[in-house]
C-alpha atoms as a PDB file:
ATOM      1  CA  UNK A   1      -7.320   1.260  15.325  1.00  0.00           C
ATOM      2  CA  UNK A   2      -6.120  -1.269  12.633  1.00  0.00           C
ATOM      3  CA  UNK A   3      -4.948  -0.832   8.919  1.00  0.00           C
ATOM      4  CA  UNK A   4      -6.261  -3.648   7.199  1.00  0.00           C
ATOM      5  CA  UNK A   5      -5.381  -4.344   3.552  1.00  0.00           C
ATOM      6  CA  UNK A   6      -6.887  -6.573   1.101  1.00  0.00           C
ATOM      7  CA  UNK A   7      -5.180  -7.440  -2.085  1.00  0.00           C
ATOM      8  CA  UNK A   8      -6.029  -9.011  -4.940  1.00  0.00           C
ATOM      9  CA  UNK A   9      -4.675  -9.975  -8.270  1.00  0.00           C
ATOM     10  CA  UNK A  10      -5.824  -8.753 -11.419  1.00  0.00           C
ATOM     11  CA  UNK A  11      -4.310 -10.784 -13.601  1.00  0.00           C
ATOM     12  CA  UNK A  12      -4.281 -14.231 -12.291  1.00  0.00           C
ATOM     13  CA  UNK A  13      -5.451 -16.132 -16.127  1.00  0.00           C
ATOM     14  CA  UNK A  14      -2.405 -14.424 -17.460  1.00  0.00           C
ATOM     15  CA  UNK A  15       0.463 -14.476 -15.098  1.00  0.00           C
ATOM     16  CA  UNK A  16      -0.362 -17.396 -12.917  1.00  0.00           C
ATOM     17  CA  UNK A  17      -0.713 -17.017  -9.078  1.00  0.00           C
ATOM     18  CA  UNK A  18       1.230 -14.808  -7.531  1.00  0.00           C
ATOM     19  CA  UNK A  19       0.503 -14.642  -3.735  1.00  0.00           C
ATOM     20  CA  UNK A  20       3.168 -16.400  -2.708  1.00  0.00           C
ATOM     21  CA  UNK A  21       5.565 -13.426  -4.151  1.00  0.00           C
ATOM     22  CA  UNK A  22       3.196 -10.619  -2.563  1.00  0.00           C
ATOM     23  CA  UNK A  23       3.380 -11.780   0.817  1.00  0.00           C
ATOM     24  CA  UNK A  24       7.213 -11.846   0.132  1.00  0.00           C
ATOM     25  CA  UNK A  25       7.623  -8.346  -0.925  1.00  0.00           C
ATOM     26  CA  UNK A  26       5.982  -7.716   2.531  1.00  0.00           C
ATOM     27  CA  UNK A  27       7.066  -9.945   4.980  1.00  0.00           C
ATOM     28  CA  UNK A  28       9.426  -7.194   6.172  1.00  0.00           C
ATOM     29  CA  UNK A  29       6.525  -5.177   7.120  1.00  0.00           C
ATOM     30  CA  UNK A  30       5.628  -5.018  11.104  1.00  0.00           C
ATOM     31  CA  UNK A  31       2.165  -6.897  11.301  1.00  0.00           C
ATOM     32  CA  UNK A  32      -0.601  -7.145  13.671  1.00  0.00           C
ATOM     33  CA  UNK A  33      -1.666  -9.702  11.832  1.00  0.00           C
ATOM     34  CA  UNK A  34       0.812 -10.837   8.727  1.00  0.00           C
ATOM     35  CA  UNK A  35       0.250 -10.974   5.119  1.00  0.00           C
ATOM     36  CA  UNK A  36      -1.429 -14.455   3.830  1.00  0.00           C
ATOM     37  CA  UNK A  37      -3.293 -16.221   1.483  1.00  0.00           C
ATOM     38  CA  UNK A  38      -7.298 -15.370   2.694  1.00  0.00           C
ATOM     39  CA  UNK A  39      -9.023 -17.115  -0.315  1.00  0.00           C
ATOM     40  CA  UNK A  40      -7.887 -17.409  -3.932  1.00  0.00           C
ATOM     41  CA  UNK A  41      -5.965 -14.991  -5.765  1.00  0.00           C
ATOM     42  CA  UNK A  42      -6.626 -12.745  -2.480  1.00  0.00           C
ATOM     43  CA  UNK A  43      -3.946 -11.709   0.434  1.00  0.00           C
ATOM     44  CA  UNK A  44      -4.884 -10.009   3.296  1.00  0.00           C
ATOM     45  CA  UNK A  45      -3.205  -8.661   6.899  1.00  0.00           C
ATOM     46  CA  UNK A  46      -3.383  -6.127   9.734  1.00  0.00           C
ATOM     47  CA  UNK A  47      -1.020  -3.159  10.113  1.00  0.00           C
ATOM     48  CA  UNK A  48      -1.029  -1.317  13.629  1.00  0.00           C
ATOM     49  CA  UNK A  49       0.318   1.810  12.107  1.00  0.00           C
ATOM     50  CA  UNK A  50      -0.302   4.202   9.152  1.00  0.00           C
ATOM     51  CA  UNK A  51       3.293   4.357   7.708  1.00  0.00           C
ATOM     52  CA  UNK A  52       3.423   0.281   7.115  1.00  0.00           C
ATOM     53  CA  UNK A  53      -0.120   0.732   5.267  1.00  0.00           C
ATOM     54  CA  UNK A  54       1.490   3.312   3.075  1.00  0.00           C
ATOM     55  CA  UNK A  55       4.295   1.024   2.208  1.00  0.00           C
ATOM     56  CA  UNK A  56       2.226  -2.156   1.815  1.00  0.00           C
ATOM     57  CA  UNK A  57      -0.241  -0.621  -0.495  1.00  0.00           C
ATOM     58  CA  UNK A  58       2.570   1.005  -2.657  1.00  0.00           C
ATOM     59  CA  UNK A  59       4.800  -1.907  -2.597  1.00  0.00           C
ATOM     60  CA  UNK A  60       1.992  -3.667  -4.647  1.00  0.00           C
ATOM     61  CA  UNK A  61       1.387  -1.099  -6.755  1.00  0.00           C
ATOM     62  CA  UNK A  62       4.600  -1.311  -8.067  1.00  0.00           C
ATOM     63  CA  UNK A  63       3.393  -4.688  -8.820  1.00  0.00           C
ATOM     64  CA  UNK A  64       1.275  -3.271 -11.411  1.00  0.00           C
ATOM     65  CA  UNK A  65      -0.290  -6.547 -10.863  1.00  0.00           C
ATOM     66  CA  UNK A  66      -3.121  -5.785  -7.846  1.00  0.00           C
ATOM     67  CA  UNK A  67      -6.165  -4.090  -6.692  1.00  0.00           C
ATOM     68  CA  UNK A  68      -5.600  -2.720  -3.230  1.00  0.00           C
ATOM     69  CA  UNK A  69      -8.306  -2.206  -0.467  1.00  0.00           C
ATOM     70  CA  UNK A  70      -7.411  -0.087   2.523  1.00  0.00           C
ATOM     71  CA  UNK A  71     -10.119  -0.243   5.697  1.00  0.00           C
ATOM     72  CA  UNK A  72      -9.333   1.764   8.644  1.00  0.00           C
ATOM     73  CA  UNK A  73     -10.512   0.582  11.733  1.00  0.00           C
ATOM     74  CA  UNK A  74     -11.032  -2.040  15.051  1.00  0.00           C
ATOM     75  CA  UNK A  75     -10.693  -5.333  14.683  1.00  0.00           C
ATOM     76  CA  UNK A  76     -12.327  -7.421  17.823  1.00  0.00           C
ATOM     77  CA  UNK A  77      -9.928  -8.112  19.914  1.00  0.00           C
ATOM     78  CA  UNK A  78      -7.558 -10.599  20.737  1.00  0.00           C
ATOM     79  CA  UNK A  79      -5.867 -10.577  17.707  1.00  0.00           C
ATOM     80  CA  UNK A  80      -5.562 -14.227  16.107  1.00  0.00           C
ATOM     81  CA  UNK A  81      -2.675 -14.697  13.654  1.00  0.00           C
ATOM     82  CA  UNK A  82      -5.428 -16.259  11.097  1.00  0.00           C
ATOM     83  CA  UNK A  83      -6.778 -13.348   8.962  1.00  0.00           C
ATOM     84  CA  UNK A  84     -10.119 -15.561   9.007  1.00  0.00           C
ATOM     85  CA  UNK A  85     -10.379 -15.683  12.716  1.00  0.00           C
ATOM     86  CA  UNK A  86     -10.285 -12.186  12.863  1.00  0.00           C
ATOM     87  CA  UNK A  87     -13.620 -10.104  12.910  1.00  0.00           C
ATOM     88  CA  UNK A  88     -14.547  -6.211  12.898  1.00  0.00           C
ATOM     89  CA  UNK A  89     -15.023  -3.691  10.935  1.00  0.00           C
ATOM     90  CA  UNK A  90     -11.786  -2.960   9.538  1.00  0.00           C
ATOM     91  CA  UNK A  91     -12.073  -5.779   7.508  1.00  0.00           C
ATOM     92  CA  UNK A  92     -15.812  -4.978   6.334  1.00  0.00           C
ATOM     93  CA  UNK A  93     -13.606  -1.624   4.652  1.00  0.00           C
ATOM     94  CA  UNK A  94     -11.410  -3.476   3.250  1.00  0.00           C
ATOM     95  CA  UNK A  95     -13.280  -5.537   1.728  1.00  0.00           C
ATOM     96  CA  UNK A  96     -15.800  -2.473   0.642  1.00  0.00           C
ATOM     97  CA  UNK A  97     -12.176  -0.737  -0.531  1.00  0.00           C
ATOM     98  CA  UNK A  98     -10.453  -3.132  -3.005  1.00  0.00           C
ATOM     99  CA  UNK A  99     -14.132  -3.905  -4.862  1.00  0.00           C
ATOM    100  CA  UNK A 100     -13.964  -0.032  -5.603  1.00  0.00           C
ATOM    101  CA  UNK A 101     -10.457  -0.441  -6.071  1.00  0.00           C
ATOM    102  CA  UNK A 102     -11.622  -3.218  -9.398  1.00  0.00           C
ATOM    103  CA  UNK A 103     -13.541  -0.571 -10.869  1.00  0.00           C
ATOM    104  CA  UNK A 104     -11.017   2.043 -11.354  1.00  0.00           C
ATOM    105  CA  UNK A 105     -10.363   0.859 -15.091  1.00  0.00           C
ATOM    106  CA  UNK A 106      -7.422   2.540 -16.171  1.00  0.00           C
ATOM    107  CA  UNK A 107      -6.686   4.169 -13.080  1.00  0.00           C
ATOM    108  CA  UNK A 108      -4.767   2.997 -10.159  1.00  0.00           C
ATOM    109  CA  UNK A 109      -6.252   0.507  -8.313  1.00  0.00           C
ATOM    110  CA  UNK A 110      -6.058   1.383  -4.977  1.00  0.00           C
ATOM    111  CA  UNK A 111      -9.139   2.591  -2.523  1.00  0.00           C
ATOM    112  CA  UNK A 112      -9.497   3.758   1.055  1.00  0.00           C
ATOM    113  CA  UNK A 113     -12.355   3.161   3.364  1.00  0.00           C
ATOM    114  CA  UNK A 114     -13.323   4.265   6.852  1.00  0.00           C
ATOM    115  CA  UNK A 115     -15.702   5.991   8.905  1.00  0.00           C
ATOM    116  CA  UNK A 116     -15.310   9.149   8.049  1.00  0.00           C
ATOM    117  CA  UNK A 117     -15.611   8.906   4.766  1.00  0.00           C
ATOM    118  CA  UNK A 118     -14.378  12.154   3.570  1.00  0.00           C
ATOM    119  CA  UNK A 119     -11.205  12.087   4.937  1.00  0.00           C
ATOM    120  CA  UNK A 120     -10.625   8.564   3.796  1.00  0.00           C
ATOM    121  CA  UNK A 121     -11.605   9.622   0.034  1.00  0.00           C
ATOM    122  CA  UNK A 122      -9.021  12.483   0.724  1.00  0.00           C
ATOM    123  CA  UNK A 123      -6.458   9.877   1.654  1.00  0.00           C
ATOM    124  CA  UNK A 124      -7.467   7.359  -1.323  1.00  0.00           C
ATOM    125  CA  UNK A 125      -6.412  10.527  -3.713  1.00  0.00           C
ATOM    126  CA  UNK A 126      -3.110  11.204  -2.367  1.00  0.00           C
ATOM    127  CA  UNK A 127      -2.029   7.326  -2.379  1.00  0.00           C
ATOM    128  CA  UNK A 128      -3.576   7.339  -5.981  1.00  0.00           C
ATOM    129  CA  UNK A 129      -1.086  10.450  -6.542  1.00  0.00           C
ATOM    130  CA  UNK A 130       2.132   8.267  -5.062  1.00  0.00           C
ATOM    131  CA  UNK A 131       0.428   5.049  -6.910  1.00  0.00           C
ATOM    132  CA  UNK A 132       0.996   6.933 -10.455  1.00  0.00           C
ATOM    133  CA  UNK A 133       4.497   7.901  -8.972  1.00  0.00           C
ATOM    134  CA  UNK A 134       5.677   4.571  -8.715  1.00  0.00           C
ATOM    135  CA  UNK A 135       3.418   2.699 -10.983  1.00  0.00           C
ATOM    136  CA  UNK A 136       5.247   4.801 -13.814  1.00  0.00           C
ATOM    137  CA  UNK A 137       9.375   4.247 -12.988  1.00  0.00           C
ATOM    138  CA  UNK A 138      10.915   1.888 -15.144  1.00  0.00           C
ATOM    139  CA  UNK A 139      13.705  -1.123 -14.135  1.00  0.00           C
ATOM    140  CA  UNK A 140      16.469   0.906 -14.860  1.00  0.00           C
ATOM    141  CA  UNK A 141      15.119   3.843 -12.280  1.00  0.00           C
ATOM    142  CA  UNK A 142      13.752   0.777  -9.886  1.00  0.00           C
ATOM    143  CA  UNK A 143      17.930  -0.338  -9.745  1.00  0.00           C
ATOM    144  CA  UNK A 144      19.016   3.032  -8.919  1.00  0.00           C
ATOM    145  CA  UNK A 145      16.442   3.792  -6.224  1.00  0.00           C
ATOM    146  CA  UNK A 146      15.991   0.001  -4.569  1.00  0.00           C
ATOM    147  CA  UNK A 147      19.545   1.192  -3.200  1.00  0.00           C
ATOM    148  CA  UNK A 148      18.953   4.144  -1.989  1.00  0.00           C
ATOM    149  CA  UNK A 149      17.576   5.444   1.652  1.00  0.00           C
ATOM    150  CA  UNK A 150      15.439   8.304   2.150  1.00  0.00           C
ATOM    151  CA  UNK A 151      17.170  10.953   4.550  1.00  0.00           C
ATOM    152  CA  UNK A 152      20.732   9.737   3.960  1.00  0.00           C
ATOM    153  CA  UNK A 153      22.999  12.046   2.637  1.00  0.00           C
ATOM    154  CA  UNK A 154      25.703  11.478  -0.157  1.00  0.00           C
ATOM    155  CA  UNK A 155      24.472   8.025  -1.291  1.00  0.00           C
ATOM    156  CA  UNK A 156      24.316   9.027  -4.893  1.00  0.00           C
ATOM    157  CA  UNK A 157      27.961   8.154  -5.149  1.00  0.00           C
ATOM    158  CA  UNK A 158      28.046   5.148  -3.458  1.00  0.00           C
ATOM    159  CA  UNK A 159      25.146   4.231  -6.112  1.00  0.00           C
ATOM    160  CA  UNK A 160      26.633   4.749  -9.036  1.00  0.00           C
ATOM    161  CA  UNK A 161      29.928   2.689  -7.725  1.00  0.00           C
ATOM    162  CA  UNK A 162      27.527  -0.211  -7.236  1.00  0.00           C
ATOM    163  CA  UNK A 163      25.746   0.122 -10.658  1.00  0.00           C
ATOM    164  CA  UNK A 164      28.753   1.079 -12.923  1.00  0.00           C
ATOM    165  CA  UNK A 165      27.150   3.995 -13.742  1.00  0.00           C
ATOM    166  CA  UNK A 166      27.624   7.610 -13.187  1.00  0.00           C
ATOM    167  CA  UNK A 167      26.476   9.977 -10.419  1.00  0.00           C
ATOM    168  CA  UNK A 168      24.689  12.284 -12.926  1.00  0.00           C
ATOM    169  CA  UNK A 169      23.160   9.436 -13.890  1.00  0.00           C
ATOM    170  CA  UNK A 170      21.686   8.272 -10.764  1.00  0.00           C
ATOM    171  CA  UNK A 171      21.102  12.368  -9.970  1.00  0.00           C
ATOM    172  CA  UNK A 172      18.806  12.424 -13.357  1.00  0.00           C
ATOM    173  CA  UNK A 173      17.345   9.061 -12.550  1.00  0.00           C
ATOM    174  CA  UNK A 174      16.507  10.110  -8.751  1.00  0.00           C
ATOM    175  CA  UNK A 175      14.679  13.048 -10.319  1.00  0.00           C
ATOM    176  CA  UNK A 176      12.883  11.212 -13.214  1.00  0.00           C
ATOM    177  CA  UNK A 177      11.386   9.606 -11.107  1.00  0.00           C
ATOM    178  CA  UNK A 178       9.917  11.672  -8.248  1.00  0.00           C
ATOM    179  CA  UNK A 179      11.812  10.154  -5.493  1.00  0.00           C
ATOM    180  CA  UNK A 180      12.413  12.996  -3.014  1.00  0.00           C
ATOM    181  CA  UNK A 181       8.559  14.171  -3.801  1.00  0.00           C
ATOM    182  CA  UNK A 182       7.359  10.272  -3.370  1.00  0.00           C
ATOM    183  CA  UNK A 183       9.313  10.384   0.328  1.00  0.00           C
ATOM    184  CA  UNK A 184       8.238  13.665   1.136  1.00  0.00           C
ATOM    185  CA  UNK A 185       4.662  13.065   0.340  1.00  0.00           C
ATOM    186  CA  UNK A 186       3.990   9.330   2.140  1.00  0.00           C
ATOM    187  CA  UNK A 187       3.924  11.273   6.104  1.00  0.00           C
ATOM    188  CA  UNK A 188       0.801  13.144   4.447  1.00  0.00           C
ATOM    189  CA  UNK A 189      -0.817   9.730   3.025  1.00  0.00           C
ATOM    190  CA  UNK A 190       0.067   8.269   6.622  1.00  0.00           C
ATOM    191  CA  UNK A 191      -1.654  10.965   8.535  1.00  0.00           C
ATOM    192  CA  UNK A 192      -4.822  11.106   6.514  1.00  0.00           C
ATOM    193  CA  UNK A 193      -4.985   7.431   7.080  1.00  0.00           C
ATOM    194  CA  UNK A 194      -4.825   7.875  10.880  1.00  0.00           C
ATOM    195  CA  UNK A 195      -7.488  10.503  10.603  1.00  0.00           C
ATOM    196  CA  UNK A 196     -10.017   7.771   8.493  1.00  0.00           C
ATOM    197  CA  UNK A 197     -11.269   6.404  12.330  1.00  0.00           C
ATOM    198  CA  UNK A 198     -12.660   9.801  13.269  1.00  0.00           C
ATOM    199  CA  UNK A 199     -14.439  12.086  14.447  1.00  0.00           C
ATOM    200  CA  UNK A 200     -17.125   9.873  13.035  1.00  0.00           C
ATOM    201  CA  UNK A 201     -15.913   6.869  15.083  1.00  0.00           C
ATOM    202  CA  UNK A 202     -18.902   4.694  14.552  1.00  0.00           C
ATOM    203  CA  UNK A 203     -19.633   2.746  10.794  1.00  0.00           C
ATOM    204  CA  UNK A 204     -22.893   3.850   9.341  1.00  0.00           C
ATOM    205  CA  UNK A 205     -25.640   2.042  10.388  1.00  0.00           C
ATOM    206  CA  UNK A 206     -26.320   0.624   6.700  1.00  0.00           C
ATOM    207  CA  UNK A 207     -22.598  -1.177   7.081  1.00  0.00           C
ATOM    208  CA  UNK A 208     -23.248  -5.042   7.085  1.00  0.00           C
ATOM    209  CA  UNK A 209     -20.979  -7.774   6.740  1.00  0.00           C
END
């Protein structure tokens, strides 16, 4: 089973293209297949596991600046490190996810598609959930928490040395901002992911390329 995301900017006339900085923010990623330019104003790559999706597809919605397509599911193998040699089904969701993801208007842009389809529309709403989440901080909260790390204990301090600031500050800002709630929510966006390839294993019959 393969995570593949598709990613495309929404803005492109306005801000100019952009790709190159995406596939920065998520080079650090692990990747089946990495992050690259597949046509245009359009990145795409391969995750093997559910976590990585989770932090690819919020990493550009912090962006404010992409739709995001998740498709769950096999990718022939081998593996080639060109997204366009690659062929399966995964990609056919992905590509089926981010043009739902276009249509969301005003609301985050971010779908989920798989074979079972219920359980990926039950993933879609919690990642649109964390989307708003981080979609909403502002810079100043974005300093505080960029140097912090979920599960260590007191960092606040440490913080606040870096930034100048105080610790109440970066206490008020951690909780502004849904933090702790964002970390303790992504291993339930991960699983429901995983869950996307089954029980209904096989794509619908009316899935084409």
């Amino acid at each position: 089973m393969h995570y593949v995301l598709t990613i495309n900017q929404r803005d492109t006339r306005e801000s100019g293209d952009l790709v190159p900085d995406l596939i920065r923010s998520l080079r650090h990623l692990p990747a089946a297949v990495p992050f690259q330019r597949s046509v245009g104003d359009e990145a795409q790559g391969v995750l093997a596991d559910a976590p990585a999706a989770v932090e690819a597809a919020l990493t550009a919605i912090r962006q404010r600046r992409w739709n995001v397509g998740i498709g769950v599911g096999e990718l022939h193998p081998p593996l080639m490190q060109s997204i366009l040699d690659n062929d399966g089904f995964g990609l056919v969701y992905a590509r089926r996810a981010v043009d739902r993801a276009r249509k969301t208007g005003e609301r985050i842009p971010l779908a989920v598609d798989g074979p079972d389809m219920e359980v990926a529309g039950e993933a879609q709403a919690v990642l649109r959930l964390l989307g708003q989440i981080v979609a909403s901080r502002t810079d100043a909260e974005w300093k505080v928490l960029d140097l912090m790390t979920p599960g260590a204990r007191g960092q606040q301090k440490y913080v606040a040395e870096v930034l100048g600031i105080t610790t109440q500050a970066v206490s008020k800002a951690v909780v502004r901002s849904h933090w702790q709630e964002e970390w303790a929510t992504r291993p339930a966006a991960a699983r429901l992911l995983s869950l996307c390839y089954g029980p209904a294993a096989l794509p619908p019959a009316a899935l084409v390329y």
